[in-house]
Protein backbone atom coordinates (compact mmCIF):
# COMPACT_ATOMS: atom_id res chain seq x y z
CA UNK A 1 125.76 175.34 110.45
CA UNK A 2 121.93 174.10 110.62
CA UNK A 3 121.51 170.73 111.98
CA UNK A 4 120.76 167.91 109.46
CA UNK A 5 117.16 167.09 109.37
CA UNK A 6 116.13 163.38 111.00
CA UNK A 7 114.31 160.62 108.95
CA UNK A 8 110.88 160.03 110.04
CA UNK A 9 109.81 161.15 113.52
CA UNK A 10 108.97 159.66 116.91
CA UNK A 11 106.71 160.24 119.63
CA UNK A 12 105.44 159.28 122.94
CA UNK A 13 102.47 157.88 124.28
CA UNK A 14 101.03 158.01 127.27
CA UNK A 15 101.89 154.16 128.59
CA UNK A 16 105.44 155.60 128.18
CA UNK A 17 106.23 153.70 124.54
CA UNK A 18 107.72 155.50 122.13
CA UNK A 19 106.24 155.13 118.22
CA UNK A 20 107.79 155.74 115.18
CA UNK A 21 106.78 156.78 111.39
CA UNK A 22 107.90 157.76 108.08
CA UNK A 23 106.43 159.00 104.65
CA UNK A 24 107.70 157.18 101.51
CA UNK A 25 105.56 157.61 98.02
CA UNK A 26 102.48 158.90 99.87
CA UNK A 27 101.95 156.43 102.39
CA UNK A 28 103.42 156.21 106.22
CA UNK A 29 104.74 153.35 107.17
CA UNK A 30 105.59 152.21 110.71
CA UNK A 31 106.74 149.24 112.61
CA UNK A 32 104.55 146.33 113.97
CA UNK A 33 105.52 147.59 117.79
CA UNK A 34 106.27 150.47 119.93
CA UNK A 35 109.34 150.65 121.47
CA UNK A 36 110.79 150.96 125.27
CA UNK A 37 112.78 153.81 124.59
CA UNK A 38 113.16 156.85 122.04
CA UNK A 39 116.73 155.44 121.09
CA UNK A 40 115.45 152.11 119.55
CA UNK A 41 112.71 153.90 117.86
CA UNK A 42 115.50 156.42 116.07
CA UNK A 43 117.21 153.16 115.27
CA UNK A 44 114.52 151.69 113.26
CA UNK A 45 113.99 154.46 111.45
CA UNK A 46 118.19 154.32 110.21
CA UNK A 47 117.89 150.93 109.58
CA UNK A 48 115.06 151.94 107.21
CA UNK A 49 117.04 155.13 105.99
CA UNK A 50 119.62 152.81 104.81
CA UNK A 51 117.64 150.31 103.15
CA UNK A 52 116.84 153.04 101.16
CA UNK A 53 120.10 154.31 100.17
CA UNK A 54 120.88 150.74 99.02
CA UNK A 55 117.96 150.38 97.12
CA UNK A 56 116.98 147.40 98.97
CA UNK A 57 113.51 149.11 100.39
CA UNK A 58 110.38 147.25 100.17
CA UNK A 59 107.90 148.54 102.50
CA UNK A 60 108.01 146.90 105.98
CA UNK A 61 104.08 145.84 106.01
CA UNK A 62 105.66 143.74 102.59
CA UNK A 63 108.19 142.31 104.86
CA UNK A 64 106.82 141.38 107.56
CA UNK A 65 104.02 139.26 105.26
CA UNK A 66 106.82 137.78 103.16
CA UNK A 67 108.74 136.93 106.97
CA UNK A 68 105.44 135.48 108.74
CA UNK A 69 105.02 133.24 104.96
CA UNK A 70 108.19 132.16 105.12
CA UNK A 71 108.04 130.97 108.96
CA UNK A 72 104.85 129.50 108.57
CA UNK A 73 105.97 127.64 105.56
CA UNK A 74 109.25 126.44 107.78
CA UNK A 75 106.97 125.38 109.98
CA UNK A 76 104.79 123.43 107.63
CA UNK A 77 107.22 121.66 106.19
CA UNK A 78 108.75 121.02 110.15
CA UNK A 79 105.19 119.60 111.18
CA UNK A 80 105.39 116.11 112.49
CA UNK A 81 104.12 113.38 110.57
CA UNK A 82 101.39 112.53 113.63
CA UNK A 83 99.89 116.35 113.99
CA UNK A 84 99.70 116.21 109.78
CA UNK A 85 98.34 112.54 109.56
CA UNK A 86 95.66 113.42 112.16
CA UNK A 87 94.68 116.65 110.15
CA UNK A 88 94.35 114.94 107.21
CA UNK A 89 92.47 112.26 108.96
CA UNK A 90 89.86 114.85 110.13
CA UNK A 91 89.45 116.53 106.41
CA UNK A 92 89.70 113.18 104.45
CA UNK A 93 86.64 112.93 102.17
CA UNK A 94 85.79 109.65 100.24
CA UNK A 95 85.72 109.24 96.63
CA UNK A 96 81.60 109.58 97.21
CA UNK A 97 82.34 112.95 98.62
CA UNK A 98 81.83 111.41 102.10
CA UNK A 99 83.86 112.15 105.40
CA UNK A 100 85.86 108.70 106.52
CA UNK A 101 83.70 105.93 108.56
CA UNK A 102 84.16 106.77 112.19
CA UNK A 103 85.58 103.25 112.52
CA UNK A 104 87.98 103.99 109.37
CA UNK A 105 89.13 107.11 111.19
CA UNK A 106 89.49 105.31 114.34
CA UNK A 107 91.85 102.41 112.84
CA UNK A 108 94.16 105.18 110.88
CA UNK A 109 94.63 106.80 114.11
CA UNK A 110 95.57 103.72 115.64
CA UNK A 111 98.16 102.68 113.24
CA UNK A 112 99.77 106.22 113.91
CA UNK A 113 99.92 105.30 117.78
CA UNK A 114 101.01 101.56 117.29
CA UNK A 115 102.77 100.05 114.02
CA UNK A 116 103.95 103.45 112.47
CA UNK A 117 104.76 105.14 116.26
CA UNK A 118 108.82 105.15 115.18
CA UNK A 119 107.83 107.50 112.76
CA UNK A 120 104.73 109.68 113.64
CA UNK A 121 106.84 112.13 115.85
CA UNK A 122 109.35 113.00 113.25
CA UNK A 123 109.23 116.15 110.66
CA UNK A 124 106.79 115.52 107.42
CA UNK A 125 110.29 116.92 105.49
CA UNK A 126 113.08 114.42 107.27
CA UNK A 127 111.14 111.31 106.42
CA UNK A 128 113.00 109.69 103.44
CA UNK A 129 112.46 106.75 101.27
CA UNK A 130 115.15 104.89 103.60
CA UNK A 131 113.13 105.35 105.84
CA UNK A 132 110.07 103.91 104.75
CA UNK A 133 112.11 100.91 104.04
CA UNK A 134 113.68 100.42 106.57
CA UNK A 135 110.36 100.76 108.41
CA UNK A 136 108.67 98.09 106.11
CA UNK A 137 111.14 95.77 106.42
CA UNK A 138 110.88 96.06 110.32
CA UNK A 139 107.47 94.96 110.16
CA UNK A 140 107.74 91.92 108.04
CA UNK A 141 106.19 89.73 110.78
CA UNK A 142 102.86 91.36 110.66
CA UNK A 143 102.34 91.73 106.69
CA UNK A 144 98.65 92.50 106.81
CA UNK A 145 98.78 95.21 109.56
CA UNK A 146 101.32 96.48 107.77
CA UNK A 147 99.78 96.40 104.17
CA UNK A 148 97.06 98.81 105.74
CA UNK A 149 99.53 100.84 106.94
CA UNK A 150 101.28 101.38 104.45
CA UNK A 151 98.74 102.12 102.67
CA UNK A 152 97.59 105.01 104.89
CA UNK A 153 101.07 105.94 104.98
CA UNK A 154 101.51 106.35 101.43
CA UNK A 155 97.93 108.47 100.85
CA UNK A 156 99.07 110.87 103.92
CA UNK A 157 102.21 111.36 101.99
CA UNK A 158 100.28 111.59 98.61
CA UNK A 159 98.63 114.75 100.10
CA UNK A 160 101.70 116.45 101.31
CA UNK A 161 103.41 116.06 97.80
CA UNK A 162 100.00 117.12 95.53
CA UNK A 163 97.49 119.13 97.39
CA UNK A 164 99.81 120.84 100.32
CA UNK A 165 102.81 120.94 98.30
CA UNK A 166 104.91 120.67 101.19
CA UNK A 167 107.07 117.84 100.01
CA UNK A 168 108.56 117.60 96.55
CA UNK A 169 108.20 113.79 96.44
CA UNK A 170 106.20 110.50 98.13
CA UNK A 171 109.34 108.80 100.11
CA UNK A 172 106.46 105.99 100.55
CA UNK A 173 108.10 103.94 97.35
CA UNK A 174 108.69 100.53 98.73
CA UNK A 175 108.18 98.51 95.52
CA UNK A 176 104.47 95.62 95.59
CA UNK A 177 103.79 96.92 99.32
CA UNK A 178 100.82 98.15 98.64
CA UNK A 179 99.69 94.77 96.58
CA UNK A 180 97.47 93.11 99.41
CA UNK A 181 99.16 89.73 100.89
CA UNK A 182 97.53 86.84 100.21
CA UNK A 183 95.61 85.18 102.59
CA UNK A 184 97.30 81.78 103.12
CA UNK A 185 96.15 81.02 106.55
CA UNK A 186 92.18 81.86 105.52
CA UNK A 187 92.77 79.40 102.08
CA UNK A 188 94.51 76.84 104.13
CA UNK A 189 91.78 76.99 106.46
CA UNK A 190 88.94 76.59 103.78
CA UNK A 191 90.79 73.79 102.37
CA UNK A 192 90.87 72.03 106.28
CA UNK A 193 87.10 72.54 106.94
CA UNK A 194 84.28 70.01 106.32
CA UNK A 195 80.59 70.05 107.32
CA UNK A 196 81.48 67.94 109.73
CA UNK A 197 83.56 70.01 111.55
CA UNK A 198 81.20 73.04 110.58
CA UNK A 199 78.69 70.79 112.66
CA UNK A 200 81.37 70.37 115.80
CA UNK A 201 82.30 73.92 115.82
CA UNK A 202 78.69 75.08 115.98
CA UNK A 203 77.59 72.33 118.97
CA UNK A 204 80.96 73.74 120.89
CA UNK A 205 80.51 77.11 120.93
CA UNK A 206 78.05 78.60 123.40
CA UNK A 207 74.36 77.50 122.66
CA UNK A 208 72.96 80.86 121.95
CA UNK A 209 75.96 81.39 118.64
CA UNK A 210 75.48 77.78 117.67
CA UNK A 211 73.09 79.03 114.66
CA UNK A 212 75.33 82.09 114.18
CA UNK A 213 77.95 79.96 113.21
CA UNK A 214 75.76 78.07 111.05
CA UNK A 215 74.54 81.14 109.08
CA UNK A 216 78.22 82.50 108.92
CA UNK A 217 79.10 78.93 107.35
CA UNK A 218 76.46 78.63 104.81
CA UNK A 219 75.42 82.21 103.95
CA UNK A 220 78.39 83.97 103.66
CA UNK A 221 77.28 87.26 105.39
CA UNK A 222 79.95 89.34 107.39
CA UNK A 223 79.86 88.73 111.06
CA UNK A 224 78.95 92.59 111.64
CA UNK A 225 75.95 92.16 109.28
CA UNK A 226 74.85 89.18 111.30
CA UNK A 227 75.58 90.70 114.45
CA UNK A 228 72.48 93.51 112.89
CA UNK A 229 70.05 91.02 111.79
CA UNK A 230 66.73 91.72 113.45
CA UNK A 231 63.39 89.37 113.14
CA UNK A 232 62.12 91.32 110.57
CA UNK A 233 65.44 90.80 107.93
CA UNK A 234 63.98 86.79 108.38
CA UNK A 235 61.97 85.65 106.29
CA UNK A 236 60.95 81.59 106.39
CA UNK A 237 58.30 79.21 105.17
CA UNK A 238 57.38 76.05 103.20
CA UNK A 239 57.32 75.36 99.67
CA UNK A 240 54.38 73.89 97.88
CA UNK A 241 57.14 70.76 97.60
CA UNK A 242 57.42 70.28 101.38
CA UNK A 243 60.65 71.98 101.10
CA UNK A 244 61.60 74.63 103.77
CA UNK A 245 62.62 78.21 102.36
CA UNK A 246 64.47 81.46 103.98
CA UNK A 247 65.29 84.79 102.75
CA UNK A 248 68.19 86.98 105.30
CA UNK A 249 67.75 90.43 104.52
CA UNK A 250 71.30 92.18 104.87
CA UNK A 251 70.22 95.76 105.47
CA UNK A 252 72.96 97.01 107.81
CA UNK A 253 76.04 96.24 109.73
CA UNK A 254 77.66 96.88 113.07
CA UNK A 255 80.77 98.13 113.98
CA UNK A 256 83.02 99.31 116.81
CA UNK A 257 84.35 102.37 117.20
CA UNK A 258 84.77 105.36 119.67
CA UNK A 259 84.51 102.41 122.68
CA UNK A 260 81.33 101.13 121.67
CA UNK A 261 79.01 99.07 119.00
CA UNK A 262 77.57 101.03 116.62
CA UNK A 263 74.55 100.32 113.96
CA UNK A 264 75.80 101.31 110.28
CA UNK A 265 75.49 100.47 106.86
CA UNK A 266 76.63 97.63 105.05
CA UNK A 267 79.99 97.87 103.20
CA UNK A 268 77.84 97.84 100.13
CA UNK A 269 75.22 100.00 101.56
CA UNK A 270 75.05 102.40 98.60
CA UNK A 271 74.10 99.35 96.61
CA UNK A 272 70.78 98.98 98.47
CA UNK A 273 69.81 96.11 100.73
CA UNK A 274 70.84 92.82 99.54
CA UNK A 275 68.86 89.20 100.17
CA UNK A 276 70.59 85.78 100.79
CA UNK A 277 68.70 82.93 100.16
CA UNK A 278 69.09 80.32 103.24
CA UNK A 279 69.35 76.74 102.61
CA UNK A 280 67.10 74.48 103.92
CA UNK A 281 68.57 72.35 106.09
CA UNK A 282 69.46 75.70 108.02
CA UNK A 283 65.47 76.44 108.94
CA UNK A 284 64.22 74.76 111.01
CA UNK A 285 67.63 75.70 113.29
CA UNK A 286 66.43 79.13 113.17
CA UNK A 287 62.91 78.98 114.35
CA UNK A 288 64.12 77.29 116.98
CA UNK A 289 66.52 79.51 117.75
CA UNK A 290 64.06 82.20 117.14
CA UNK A 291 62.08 80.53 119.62
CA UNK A 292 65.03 80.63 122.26
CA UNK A 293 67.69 83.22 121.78
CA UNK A 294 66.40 86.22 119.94
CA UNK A 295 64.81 89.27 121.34
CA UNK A 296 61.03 89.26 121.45
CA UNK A 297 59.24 91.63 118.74
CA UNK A 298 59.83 92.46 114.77
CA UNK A 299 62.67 95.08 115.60
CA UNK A 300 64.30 92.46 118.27
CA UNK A 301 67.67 91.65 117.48
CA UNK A 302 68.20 87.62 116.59
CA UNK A 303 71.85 87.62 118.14
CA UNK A 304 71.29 90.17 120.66
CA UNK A 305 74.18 90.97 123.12
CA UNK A 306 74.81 89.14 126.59
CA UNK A 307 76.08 92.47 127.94
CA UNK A 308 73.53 94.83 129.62
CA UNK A 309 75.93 97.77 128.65
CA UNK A 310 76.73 96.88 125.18
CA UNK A 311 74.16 97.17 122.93
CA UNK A 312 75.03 94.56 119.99
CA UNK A 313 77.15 91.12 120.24
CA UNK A 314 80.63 91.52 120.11
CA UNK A 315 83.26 88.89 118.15
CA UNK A 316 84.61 88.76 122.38
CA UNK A 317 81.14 87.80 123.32
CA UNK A 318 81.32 84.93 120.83
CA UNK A 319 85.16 83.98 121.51
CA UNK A 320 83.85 83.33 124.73
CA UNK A 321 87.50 83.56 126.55
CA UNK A 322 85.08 83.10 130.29
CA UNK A 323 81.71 83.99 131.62
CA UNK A 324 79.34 82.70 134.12
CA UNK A 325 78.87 78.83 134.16
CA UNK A 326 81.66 78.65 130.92
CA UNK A 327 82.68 74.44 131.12
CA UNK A 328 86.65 75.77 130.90
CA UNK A 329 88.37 79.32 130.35
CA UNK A 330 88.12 79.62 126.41
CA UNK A 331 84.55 78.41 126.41
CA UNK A 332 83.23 79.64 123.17
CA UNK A 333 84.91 79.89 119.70
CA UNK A 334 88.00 79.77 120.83
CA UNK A 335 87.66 76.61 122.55
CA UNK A 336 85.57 75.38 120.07
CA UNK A 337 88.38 76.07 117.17
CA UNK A 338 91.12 74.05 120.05
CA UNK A 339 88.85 70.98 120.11
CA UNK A 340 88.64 70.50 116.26
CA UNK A 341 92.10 71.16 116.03
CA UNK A 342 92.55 74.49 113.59
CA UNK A 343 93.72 76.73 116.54
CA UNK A 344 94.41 79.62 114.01
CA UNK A 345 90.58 79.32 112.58
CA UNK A 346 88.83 82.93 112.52
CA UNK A 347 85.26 83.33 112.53
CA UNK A 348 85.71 85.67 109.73
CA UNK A 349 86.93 82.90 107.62
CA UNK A 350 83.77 80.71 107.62
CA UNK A 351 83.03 83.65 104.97
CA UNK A 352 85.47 82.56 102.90
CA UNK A 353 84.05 78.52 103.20
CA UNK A 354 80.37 79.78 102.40
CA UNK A 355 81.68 81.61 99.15
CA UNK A 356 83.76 78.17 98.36
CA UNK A 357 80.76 76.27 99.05
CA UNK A 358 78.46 78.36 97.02
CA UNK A 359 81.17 77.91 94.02
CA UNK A 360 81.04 74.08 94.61
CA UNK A 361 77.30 73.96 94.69
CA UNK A 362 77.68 75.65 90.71
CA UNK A 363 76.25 79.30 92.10
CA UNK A 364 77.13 81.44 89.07
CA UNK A 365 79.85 84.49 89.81
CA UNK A 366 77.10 87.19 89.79
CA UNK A 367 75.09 85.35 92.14
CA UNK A 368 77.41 84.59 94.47
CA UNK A 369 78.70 88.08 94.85
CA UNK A 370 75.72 89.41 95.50
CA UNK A 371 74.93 86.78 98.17
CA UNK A 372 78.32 87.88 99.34
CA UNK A 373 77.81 91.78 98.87
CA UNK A 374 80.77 91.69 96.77
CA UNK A 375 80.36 94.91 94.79
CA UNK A 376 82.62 93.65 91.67
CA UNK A 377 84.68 90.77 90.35
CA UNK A 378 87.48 90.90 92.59
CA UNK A 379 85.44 93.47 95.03
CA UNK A 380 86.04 96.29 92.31
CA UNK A 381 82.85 96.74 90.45
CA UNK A 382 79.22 97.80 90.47
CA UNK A 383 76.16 94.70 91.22
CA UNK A 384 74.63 93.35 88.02
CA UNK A 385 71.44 93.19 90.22
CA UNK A 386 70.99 89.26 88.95
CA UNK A 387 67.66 87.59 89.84
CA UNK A 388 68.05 86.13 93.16
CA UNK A 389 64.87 83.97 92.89
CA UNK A 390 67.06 81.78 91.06
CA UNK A 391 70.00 81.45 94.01
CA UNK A 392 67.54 79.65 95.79
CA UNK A 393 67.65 76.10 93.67
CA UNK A 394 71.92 76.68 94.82
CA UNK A 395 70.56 77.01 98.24
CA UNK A 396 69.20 73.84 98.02
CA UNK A 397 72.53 72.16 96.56
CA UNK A 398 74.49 73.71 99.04
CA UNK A 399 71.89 71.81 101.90
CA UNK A 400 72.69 68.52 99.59
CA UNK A 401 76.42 69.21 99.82
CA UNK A 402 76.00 69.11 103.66
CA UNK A 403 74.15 66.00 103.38
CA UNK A 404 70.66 66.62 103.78
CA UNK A 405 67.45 65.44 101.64
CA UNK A 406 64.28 66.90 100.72
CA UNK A 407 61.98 65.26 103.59
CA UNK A 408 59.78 62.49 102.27
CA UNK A 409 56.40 63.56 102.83
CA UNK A 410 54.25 64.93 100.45
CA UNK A 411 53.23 68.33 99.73
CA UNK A 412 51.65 70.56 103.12
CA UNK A 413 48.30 70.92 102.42
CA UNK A 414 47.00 74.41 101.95
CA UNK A 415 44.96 76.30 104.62
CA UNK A 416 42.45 78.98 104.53
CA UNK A 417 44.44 82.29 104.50
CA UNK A 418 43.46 82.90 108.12
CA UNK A 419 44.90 80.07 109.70
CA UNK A 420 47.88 80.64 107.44
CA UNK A 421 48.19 83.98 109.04
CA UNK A 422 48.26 83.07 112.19
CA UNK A 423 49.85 79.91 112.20
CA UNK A 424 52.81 81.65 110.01
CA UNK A 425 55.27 79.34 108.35
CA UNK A 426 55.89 76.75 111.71
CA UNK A 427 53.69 74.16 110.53
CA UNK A 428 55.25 73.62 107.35
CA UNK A 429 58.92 73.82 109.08
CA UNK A 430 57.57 71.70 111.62
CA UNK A 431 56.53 68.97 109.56
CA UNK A 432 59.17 69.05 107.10
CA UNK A 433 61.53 67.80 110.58
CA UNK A 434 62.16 64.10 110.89
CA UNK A 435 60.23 62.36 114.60
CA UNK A 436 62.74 63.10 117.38
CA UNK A 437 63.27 67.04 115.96
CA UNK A 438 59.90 67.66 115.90
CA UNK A 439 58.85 65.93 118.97
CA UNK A 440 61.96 68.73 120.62
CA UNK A 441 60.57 71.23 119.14
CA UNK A 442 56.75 70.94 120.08
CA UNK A 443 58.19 70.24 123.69
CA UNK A 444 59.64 74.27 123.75
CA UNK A 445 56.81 75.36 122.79
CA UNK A 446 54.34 78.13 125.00
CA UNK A 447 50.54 77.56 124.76
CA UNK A 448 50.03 80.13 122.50
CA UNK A 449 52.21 78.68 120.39
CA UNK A 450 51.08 75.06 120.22
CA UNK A 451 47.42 76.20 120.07
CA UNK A 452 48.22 78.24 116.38
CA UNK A 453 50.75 75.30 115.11
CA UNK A 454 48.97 71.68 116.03
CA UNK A 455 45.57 71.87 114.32
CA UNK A 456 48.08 72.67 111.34
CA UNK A 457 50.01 69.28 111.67
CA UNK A 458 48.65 66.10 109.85
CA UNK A 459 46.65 63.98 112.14
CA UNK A 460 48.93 60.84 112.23
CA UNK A 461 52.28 63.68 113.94
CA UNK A 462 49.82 65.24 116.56
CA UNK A 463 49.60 61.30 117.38
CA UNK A 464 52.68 60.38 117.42
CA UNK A 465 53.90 63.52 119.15
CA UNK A 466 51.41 62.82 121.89
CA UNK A 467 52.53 59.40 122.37
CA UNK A 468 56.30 60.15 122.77
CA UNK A 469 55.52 62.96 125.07
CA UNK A 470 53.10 60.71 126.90
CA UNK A 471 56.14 58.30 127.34
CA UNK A 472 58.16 60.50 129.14
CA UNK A 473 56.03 61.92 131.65
């Protein structure tokens, strides 16, 4: 009796592997490995006989795709909330079609380490809406850290259900979390502040931020923004009324990120620079601090950094917690805040006073947000580009509201445009100040200085500046 005829054949190769192969409608087909031995080779080649018989064949190149879809899937949906969250961190693009701010990026990664930790190492696929709940609940002591959260959370999640279809549904569902909670501390704040604790809070902090705090407190810019400002986003002079003037120029912000300061746009950068009229009682603090504090040249930063290694001034620098020659530990806002009694006071919140202030001194809405940089009502919409010539009569009000007056004398007399040039706006500024300010002022100045601003001052100040110097010598 012949012997039956085997199914496929096999073969050796030179390494000493054995291969294996078989013809089905036209085509070979042959496993994804050799074997060890010629008995596991004749084995595959059964198992595929009997496949056959059964009618369950598919060809094993088929298989093996549908096998390595199906484990990668497994896997997918197996992935751990952290590896996924930081992938999705890395691809996120912005509504403008941009990749996520560096300091955005930075922040979401830092929730994953810190507030949302009891959850970043588990599966994508075991998280439930339980879950989530219970985890909101947890965190009820921190409600804005864990608004943002959340809120990261819930988008992460939003991408696994709708792009990467590896979940069938967003277990992020706690009901209002991701409604922002208010801020009560920064209203109750507002509501405890006066200009005369404005005023204390600026002569407590370290000399060189007492006109920061001035600016934050009557022009509403972010501290980041002010933390940019260079001498050429200043603009300052004398109206034809005696009446000192100021344009800031908010151009660009700073940030931190990636362990250091970084130079950025504004929030509102796409909007274009913006311009916030200063109010006048607010000059002549700035040419003097000009004078003092800010770096030398039109590119020099006005608030520039204490720290050789850090390029920009950090909120630390300003909290002042100890340095050099500080009167106590806490020297610095965060003394300053103790002594006036509002312990809880941010610096950020002296934004919130300056857009109260603005609304007291009658600044209408589309004004005020773009002195703010407010991009909408309720921070939603585009600018209505309103003409911010007119903001600076409200500048003026909000100077009254802090109980200043238009100085008394009478209009500056004009000068020939070269003397104007090169005396700049300091002789108006100058004589707009009352004796004793002026007389401190013309005693800081350099040569240079005094030689482009006296012949500018009326005849009867260079005398009595003369005399009161004279006095003390």
């Amino acid at each position: 009796m012949a012997k039956p005829k085997r199914f496929g054949s096999v073969g050796n190769k030179k390494s000493g592997s054995w291969w294996a192969r078989y013809s089905r409608n036209g085509q070979w087909h042959t496993p994804a490995h050799v074997f060890s031995a010629e008995a596991a080779a004749w084995a595959w080649l059964r198992a595929e006989q009997r496949l056959i018989d059964k009618d369950d064949w598919t060809p094993p190149a088929r298989r093996r795709a549908a096998l390595k879809a199906e484990a990668e899937a497994t896997e997918a949906v197996n992935v751990a909330l952290d590896t996924y969250a930081r992938r999705w961190i890395a691809n996120r693009v912005t509504p403008k079609g941009k990749p996520l701010h560096p300091r955005t990026a930075e922040d979401y990664r830092k929730y994953l380490a810190g507030p949302l930790a009891s959850l970043a190492q588990r599966s994508i696929s075991s998280i439930t809406p339980a879950d989530v709940s219970a985890w909101h609940a947890e965190h009820a002591s921190t409600p804005s850290q864990r608004h943002k959260a959340y809120a990261f959370l819930k988008s992460v999640f939003k991408t696994a259900v709708e792009v990467d279809e590896l979940i069938s549904r967003n277990p992020a569902q706690v009901e209002n979390a991701t409604a922002k909670p208010p801020a009560k501390s920064a209203e109750a704040a507002v509501q405890g502040l006066t200009h005369a604790k404005v005023r204390e809070l600026a002569e407590l902090v370290r000399p060189r931020d007492r006109v920061l705090v001035l600016v934050l407190a009557y022009c509403g810019p972010r501290t980041g923004e002010v933390c940019a400002l260079r001498r050429s986003d200043v603009e300052l002079g004398t109206g034809s009324d005696g009446v000192p003037f100021g344009w800031l120029t908010i151009a660009r912000a700073v940030s931190s990120y990636d362990g250091g300061r970084h130079e950025g746009p504004t929030k509102t950068g796409d909007k274009g620079k913006r311009r916030i009229p200063i109010p006048p009682h607010l000059v002549a603090d700035l040419v003097e601090h000009l004078n003092e504090w800010a770096e030398p040249g039109e590119s020099g930063l006005i608030f520039p950094s204490t720290n050789p290694a850090i390029a920009y001034r950090t909120t630390q620098q300003i909290n002042g917690r100890t340095f050099p020659g500080a009167k106590r530990v806490g020297y610095g806002w965060q003394y300053a805040r103790e002594e006036i009694g509002m312990p809880e006071l941010r610096l950020h919140w002296l934004r919130h006073w300056a857009a109260t202030l603005w609304a007291e001194a009658g600044t209408p809405d589309s004004l005020r947000r773009a002195i703010l940089g407010h991009t909408q009502p309720g921070m939603t919409g585009g600018y209505t580009h309103p003409d911010l010539v007119k903001a600076q009569a409200y500048a003026v009000k909000v100077s009254e509201l802090a109980g200043w007056t238009p100085p008394s004398v009478g209009p500056v007399a004009a000068k020939p445009a070269a003397a104007a040039q090169n005396a700049g706006p300091l002789p108006g500024l100058l004589n707009a100040l009352d004796d004793a300010a002026l007389i401190a002022a013309i005693a800081k100045m350099d040569a240079v200085t005094l030689a482009a601003v006296v012949p500018h001052l009326p005849p009867e100040r260079i005398a009595l500046v003369v005399a009161r110097l004279a006095e003390t010598r």
